[in-house]
Protein backbone atom coordinates (compact mmCIF):
# COMPACT_ATOMS: atom_id res chain seq x y z
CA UNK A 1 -23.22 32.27 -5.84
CA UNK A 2 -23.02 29.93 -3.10
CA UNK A 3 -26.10 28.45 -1.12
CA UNK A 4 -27.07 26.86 2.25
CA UNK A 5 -29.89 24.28 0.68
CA UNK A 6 -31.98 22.46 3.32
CA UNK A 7 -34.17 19.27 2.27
CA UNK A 8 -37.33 19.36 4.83
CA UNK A 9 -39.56 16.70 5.65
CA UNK A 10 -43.63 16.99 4.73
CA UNK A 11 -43.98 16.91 8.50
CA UNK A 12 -40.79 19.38 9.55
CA UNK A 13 -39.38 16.26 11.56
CA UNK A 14 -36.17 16.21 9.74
CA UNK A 15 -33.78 18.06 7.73
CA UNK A 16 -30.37 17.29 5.65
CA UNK A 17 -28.27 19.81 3.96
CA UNK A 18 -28.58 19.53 0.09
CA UNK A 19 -25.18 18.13 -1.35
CA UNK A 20 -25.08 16.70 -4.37
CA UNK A 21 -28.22 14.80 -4.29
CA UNK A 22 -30.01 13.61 -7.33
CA UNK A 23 -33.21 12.95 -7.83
CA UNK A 24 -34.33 10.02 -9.95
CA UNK A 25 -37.67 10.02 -12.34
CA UNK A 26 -39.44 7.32 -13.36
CA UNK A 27 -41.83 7.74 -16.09
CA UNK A 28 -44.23 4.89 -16.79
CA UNK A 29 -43.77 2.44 -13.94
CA UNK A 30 -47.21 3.19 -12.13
CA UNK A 31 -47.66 -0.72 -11.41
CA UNK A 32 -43.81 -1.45 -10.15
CA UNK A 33 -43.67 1.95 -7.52
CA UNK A 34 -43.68 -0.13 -4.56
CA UNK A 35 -40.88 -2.41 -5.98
CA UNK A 36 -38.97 0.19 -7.10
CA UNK A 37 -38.93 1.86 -3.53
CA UNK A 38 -38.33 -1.86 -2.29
CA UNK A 39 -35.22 -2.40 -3.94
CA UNK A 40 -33.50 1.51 -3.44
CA UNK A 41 -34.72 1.30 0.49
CA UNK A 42 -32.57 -1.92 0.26
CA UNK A 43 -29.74 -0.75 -2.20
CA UNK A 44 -29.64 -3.75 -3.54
CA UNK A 45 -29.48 -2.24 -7.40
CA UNK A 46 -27.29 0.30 -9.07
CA UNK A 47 -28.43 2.76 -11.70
CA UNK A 48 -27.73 1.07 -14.68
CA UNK A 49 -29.34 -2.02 -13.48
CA UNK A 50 -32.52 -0.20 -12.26
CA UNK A 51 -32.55 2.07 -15.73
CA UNK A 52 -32.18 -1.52 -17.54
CA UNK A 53 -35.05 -2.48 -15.47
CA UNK A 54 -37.38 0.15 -15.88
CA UNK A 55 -36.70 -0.47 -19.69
CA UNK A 56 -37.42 -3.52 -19.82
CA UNK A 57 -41.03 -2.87 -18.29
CA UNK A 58 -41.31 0.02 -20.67
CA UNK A 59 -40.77 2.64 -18.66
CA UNK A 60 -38.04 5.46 -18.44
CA UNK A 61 -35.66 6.66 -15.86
CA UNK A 62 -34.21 10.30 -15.89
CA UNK A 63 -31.86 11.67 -13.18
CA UNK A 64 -31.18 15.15 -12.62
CA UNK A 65 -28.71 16.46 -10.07
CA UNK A 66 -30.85 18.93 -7.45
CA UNK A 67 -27.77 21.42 -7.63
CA UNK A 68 -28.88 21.97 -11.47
CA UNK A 69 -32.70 22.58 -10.40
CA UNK A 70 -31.83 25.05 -7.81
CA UNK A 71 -29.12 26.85 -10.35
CA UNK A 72 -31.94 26.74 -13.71
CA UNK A 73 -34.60 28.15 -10.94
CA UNK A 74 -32.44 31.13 -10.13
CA UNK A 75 -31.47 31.37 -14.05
CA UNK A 76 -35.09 31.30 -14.52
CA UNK A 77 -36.43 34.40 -11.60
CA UNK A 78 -33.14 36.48 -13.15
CA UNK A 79 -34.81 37.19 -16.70
């Protein structure tokens, strides 16, 4: 099955056609959010360095590919 995915802003300002976006979580980091948003608004860190990071304030960093949430959610409403 093939889908036309749309990624809306809170305020339906903007839009962007879902790809192959992934979306990063963070588990643990409550004190270092604004940091963490600093440095991937400035891409000034790649993923191993942030998961290393994260780590090493003893957090955790998943990331999961949206494509796979959307396919597992129809998977899910087909049983």
């Amino acid at each position: 099955m093939k889908n036309l995915v749309l990624s809306i802003s809170k305020e339906n300002k903007s839009f962007d056609i879902v790809k192959d976006e992934t979306i990063l979580i963070f588990e643990n980091v409550t004190a270092y959010e604004e940091e963490i948003i600093s440095m991937i608004e400035e891409n000034k860190i790649s993923y191993l360095e942030l998961e290393s990071l994260v780590k090493s304030w003893g957090g955790k960093l998943k990331s999961v590919k949206l494509k796979m949430i959307i396919n597992e959610y129809y998977k899910s409403i087909e049983k």
